[in-house]
N, C-alpha and C. Protein backbone atom coordinates (compact mmCIF):
# COMPACT_ATOMS: atom_id res chain seq x y z
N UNK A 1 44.51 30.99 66.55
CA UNK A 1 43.72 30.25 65.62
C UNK A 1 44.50 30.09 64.32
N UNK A 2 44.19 28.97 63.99
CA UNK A 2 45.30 28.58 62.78
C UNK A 2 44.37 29.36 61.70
N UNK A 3 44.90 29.53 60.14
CA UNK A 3 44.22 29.86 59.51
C UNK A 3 45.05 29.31 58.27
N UNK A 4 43.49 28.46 57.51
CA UNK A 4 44.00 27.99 56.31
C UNK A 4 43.81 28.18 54.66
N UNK A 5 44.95 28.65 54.10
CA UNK A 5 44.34 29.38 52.82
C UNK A 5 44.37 28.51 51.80
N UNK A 6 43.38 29.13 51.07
CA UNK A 6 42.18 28.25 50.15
C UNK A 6 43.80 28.06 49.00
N UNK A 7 44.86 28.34 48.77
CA UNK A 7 45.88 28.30 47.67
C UNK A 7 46.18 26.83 47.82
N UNK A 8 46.48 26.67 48.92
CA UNK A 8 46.70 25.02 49.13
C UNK A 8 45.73 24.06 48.97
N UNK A 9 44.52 24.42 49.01
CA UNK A 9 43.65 23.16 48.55
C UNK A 9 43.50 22.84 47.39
N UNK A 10 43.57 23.64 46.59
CA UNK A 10 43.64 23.65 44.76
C UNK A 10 44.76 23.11 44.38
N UNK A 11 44.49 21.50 43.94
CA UNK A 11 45.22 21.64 43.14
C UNK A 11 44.85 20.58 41.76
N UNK A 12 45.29 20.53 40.80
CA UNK A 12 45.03 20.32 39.39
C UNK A 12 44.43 18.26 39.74
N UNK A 13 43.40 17.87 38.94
CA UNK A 13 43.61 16.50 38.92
C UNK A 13 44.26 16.17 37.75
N UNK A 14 44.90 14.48 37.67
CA UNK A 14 45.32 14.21 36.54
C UNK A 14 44.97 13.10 36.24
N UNK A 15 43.83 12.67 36.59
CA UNK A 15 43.19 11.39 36.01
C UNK A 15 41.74 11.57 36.95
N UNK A 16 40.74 11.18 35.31
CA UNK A 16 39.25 11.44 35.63
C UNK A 16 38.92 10.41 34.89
N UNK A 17 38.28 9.73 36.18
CA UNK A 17 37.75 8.47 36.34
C UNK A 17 36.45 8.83 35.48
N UNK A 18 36.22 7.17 34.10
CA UNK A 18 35.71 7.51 33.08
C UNK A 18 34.33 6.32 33.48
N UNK A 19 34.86 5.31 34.37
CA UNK A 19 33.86 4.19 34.51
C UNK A 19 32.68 4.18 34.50
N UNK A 20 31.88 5.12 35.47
CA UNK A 20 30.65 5.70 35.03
C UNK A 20 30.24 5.83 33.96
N UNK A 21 31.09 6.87 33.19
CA UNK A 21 30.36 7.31 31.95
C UNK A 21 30.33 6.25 30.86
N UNK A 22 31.18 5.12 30.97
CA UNK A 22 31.33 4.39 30.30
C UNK A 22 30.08 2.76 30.48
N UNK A 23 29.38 2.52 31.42
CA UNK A 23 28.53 2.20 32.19
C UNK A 23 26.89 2.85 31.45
N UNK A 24 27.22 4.50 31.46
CA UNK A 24 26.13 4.75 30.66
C UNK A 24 26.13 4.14 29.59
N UNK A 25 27.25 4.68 29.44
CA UNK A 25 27.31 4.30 27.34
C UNK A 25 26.64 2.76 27.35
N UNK A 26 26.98 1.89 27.84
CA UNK A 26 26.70 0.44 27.60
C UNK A 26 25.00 0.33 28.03
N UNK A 27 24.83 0.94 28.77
CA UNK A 27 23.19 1.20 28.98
C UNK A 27 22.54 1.16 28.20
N UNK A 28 22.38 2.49 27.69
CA UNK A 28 22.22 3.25 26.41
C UNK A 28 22.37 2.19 25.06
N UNK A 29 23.73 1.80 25.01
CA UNK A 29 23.66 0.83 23.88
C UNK A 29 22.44 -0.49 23.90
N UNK A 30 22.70 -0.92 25.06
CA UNK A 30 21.99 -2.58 25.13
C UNK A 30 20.58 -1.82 25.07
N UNK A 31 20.49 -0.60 25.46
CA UNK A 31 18.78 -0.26 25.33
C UNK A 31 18.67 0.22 23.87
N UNK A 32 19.36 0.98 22.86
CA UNK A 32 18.77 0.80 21.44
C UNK A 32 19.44 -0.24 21.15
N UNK A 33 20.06 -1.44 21.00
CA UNK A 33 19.97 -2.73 20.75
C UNK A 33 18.74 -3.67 20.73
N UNK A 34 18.22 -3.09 21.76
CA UNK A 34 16.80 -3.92 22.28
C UNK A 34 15.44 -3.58 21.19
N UNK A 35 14.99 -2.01 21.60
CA UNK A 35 14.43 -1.35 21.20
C UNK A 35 14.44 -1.52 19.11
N UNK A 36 15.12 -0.86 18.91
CA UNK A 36 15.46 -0.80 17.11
C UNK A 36 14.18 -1.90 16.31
N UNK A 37 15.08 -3.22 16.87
CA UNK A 37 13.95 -4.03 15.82
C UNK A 37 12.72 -4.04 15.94
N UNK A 38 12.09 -3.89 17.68
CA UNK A 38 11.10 -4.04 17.78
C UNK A 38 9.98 -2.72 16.66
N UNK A 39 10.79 -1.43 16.87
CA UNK A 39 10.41 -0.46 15.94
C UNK A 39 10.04 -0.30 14.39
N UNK A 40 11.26 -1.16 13.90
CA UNK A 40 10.83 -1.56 12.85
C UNK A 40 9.76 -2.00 11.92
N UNK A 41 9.56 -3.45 12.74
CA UNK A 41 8.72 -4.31 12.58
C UNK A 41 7.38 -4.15 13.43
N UNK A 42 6.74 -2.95 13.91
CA UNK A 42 5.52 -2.69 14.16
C UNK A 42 4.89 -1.84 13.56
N UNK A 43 4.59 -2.14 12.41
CA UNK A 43 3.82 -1.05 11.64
C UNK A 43 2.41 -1.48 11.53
N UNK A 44 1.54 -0.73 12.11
CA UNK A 44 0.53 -0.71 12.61
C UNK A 44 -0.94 -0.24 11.56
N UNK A 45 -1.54 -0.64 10.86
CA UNK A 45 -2.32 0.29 9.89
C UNK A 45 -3.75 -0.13 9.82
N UNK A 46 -4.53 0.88 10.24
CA UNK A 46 -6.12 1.23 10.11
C UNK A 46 -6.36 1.37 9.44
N UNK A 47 -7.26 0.91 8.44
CA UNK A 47 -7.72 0.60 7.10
C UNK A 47 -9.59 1.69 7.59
N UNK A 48 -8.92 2.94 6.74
CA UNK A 48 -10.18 3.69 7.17
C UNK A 48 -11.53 2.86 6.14
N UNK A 49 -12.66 3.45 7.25
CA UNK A 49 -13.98 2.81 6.21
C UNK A 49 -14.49 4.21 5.99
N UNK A 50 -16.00 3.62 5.99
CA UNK A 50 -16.71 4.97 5.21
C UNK A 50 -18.38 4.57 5.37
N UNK A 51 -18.83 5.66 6.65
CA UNK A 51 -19.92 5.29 6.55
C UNK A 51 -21.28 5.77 5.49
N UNK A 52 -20.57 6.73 4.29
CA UNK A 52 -21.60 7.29 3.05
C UNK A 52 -21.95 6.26 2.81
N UNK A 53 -23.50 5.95 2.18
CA UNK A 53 -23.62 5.09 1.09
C UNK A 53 -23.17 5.57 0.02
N UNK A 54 -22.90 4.51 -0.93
CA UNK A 54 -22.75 4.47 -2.60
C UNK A 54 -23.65 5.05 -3.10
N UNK A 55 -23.55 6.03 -4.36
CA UNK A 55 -24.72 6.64 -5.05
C UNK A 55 -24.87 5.50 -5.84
N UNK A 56 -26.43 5.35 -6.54
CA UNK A 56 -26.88 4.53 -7.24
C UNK A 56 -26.00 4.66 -8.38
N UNK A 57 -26.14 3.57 -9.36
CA UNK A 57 -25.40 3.10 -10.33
C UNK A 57 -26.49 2.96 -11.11
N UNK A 58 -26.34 3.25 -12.29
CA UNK A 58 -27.21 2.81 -13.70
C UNK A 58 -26.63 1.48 -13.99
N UNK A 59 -27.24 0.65 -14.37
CA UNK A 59 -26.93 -0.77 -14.97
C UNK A 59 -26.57 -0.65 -15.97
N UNK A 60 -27.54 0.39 -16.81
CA UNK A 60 -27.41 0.42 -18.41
C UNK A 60 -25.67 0.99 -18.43
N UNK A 61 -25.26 1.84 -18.02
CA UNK A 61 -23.75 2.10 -18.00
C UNK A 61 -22.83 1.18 -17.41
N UNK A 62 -23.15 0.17 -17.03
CA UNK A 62 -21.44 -0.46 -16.40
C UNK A 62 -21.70 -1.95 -17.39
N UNK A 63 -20.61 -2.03 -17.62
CA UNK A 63 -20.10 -3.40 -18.39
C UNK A 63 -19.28 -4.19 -18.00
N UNK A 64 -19.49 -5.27 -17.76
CA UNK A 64 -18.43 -6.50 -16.96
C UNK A 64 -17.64 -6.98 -17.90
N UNK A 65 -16.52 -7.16 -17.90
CA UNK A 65 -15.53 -7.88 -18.71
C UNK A 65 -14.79 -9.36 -17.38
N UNK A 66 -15.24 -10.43 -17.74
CA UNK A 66 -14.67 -11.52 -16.52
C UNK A 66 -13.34 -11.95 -17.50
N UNK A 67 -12.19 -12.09 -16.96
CA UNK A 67 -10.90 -12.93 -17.41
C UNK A 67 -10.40 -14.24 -16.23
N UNK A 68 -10.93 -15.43 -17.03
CA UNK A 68 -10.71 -16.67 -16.16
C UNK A 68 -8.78 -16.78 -15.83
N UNK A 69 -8.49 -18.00 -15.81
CA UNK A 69 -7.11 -18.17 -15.45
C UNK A 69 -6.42 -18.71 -16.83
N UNK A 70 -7.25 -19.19 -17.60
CA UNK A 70 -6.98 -19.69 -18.89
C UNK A 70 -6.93 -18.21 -19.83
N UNK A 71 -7.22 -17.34 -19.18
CA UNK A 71 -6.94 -15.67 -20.01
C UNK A 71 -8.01 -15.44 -21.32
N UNK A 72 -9.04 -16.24 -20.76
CA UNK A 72 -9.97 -16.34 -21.37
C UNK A 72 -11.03 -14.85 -21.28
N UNK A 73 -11.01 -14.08 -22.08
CA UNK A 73 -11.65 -12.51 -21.81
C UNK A 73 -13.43 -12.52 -22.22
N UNK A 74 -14.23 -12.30 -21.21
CA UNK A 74 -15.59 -12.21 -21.90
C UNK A 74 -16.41 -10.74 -21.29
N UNK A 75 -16.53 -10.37 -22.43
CA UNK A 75 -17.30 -8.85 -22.61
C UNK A 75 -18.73 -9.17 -22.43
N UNK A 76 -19.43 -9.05 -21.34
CA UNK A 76 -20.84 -8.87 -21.16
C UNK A 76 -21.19 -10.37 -21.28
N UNK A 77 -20.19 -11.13 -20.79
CA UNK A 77 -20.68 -13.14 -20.39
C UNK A 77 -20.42 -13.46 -22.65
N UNK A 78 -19.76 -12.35 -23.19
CA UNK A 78 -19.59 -13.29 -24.69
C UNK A 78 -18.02 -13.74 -24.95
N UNK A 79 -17.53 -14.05 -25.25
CA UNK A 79 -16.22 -14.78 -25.24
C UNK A 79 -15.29 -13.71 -26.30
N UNK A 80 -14.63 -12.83 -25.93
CA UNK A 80 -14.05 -12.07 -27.08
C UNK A 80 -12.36 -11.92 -27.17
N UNK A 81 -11.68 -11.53 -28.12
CA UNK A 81 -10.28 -11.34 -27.70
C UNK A 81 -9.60 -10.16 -27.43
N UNK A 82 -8.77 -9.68 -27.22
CA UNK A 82 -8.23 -8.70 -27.07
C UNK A 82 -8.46 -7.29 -28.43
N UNK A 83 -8.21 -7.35 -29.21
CA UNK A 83 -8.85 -6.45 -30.25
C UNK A 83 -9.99 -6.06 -30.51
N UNK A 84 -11.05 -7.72 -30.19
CA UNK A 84 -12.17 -7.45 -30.59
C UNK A 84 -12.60 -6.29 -29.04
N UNK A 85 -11.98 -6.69 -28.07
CA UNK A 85 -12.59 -6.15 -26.88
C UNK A 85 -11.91 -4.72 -26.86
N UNK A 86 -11.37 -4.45 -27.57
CA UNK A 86 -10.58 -3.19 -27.76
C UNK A 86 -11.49 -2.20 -28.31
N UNK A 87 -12.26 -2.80 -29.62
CA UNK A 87 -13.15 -2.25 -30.58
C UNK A 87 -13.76 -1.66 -30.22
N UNK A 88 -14.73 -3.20 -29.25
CA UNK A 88 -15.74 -2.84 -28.87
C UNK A 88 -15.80 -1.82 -28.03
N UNK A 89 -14.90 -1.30 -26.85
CA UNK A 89 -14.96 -0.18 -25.72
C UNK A 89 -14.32 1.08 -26.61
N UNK A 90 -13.77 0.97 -27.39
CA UNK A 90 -13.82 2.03 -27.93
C UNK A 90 -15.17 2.69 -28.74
N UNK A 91 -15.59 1.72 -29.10
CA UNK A 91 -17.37 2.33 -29.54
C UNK A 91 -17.86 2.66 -28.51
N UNK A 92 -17.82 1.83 -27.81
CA UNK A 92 -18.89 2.07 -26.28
C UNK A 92 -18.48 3.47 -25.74
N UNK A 93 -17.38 3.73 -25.74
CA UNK A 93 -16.99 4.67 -25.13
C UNK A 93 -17.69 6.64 -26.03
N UNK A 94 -17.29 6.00 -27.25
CA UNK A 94 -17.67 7.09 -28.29
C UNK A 94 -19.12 7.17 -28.03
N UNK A 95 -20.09 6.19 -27.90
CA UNK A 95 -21.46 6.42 -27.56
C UNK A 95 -22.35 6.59 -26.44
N UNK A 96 -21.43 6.24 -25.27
CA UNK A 96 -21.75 6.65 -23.81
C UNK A 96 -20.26 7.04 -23.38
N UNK A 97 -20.51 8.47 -23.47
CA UNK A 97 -18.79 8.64 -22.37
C UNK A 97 -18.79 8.72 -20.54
N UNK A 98 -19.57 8.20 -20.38
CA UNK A 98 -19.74 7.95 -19.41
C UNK A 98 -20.22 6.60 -18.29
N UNK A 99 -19.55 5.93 -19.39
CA UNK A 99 -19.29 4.07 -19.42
C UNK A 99 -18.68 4.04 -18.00
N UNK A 100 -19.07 2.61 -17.21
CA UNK A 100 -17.89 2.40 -16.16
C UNK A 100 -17.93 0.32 -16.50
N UNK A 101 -16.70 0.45 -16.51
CA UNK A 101 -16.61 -1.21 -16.36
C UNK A 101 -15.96 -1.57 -14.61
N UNK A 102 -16.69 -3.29 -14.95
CA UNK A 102 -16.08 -3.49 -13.95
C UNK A 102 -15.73 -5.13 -14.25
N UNK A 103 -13.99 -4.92 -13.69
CA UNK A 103 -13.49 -6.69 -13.87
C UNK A 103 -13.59 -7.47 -13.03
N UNK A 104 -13.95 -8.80 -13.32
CA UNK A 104 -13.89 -9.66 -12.34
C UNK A 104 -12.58 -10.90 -13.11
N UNK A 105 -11.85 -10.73 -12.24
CA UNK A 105 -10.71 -11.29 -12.86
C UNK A 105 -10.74 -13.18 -11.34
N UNK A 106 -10.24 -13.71 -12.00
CA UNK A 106 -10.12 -15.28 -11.61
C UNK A 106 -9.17 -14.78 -10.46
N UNK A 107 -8.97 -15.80 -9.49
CA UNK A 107 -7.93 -15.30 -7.96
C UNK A 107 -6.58 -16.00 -8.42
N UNK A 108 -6.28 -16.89 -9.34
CA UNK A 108 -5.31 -17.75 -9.59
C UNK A 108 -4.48 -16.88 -10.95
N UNK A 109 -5.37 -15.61 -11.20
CA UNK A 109 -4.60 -15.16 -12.40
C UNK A 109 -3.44 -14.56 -12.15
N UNK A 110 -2.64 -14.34 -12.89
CA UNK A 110 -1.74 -13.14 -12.75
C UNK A 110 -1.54 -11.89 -12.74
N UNK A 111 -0.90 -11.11 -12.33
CA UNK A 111 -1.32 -9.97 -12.00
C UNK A 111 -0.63 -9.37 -13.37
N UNK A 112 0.35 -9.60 -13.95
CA UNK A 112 0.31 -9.49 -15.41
C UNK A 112 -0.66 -8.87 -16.26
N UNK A 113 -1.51 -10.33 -15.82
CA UNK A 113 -2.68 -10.18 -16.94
C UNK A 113 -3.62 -9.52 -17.29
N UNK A 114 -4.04 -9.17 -15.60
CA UNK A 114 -4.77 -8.30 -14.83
C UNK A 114 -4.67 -6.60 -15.56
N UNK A 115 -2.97 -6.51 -15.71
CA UNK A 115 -2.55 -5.37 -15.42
C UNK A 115 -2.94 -4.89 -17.07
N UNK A 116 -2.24 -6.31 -18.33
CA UNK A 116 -2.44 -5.96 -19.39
C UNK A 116 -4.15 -5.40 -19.89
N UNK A 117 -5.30 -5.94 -19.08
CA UNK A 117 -6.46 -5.92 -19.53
C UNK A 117 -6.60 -4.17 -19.02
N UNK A 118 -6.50 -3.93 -17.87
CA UNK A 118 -6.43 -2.65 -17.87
C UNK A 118 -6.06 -1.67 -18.64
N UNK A 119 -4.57 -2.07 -18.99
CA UNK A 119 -3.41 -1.42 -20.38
C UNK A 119 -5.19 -0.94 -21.71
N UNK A 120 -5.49 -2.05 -21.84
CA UNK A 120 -6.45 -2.36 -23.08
C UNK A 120 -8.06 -0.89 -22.34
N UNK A 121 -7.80 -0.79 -21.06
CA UNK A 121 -8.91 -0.47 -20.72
C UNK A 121 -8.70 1.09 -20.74
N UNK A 122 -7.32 1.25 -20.78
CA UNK A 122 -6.92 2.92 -20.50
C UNK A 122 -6.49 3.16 -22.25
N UNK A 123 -5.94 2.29 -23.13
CA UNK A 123 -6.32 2.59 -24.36
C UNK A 123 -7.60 3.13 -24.68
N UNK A 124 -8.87 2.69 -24.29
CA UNK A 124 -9.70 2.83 -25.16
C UNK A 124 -10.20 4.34 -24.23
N UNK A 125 -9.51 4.81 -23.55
CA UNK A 125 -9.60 6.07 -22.40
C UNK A 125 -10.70 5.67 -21.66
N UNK A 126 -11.01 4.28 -20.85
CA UNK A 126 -12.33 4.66 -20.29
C UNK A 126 -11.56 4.69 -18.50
N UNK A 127 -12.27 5.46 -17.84
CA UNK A 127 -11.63 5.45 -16.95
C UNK A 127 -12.08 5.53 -15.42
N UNK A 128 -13.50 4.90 -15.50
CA UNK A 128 -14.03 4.36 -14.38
C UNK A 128 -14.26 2.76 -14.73
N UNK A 129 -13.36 2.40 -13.63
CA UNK A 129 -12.86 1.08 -13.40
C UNK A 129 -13.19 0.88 -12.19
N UNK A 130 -13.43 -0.88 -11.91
CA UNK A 130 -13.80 -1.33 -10.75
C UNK A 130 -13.23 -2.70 -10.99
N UNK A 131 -12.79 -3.54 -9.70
CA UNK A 131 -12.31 -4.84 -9.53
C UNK A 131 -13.18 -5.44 -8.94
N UNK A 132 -14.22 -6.31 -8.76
CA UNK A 132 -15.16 -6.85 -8.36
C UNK A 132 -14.15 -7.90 -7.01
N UNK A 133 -14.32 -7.74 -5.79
CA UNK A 133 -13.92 -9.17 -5.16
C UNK A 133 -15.43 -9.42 -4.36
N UNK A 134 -15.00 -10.13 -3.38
CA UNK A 134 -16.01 -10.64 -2.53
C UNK A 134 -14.99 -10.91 -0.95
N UNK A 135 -16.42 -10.78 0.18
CA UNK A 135 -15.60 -10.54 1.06
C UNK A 135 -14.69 -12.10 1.51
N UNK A 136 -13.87 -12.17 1.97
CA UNK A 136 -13.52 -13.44 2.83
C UNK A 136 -14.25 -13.52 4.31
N UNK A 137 -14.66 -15.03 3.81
CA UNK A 137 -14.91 -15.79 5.49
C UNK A 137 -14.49 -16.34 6.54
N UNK A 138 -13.70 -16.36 7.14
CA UNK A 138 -13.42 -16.47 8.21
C UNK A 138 -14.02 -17.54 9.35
């Protein structure tokens, strides 16, 4: 019986075939190629609600200030300007500190303007604020 030793079957390779692995790689690539943007650009967001009701509101405490597109400012439906409306919430404030306004600002205004009337609204420290919209129809 012949007998064959394992010394002769060993022996070293000198080239390892890469094609495969290289096959993955391109896989792999064309699949996050694909993938990436779609990731990006799906941002997905649930706009939580809230089924509490609102606690009642006193009337006598909230004050409307409306600013048209003409930047026209009116304190309680009277036509006032920036100082005078300054004054005035600063009294208001000294005699009810527990004032809340609420703006109804024009849809064509700027957000500028918006932002300055606020500026005027955190001067006078009052600091329950509300933006009045309305819903859209559809």
């Amino acid at each position: 019986m012949k007998r064959y030793s394992q010394r002769q079957s060993l022996s070293t390779l000198s080239e390892i075939n890469i094609t495969p692995l290289l096959d993955l790689a391109f896989v792999l690539l064309i699949i996050f190629m694909i993938t990436t943007p779609l990731l990006e650009n799906s941002v997905s967001l649930v706009i939580p609600s809230s089924g509490a009701a609102n606690r009642p509101v006193d009337p006598a405490q909230v004050q409307t200030i409306s600013i048209d597109r003409q930047e026209t400012i009116r304190f309680n439906n009277e036509a006032v300007d920036r100082q005078t409306l300054l004054s005035r919430l600063v009294e208001l404030k000294r005699t009810n500190p527990g004032v809340a306004v609420v703006i109804r600002p024009d849809r064509e205004l700027p957000v500028q303007k918006l932002i300055a009337l606020m500026d005027t609204l955190q001067a006078a420290q009052i600091t329950k604020v509300g933006i009045a919209t309305k819903t859209e129809t559809k």
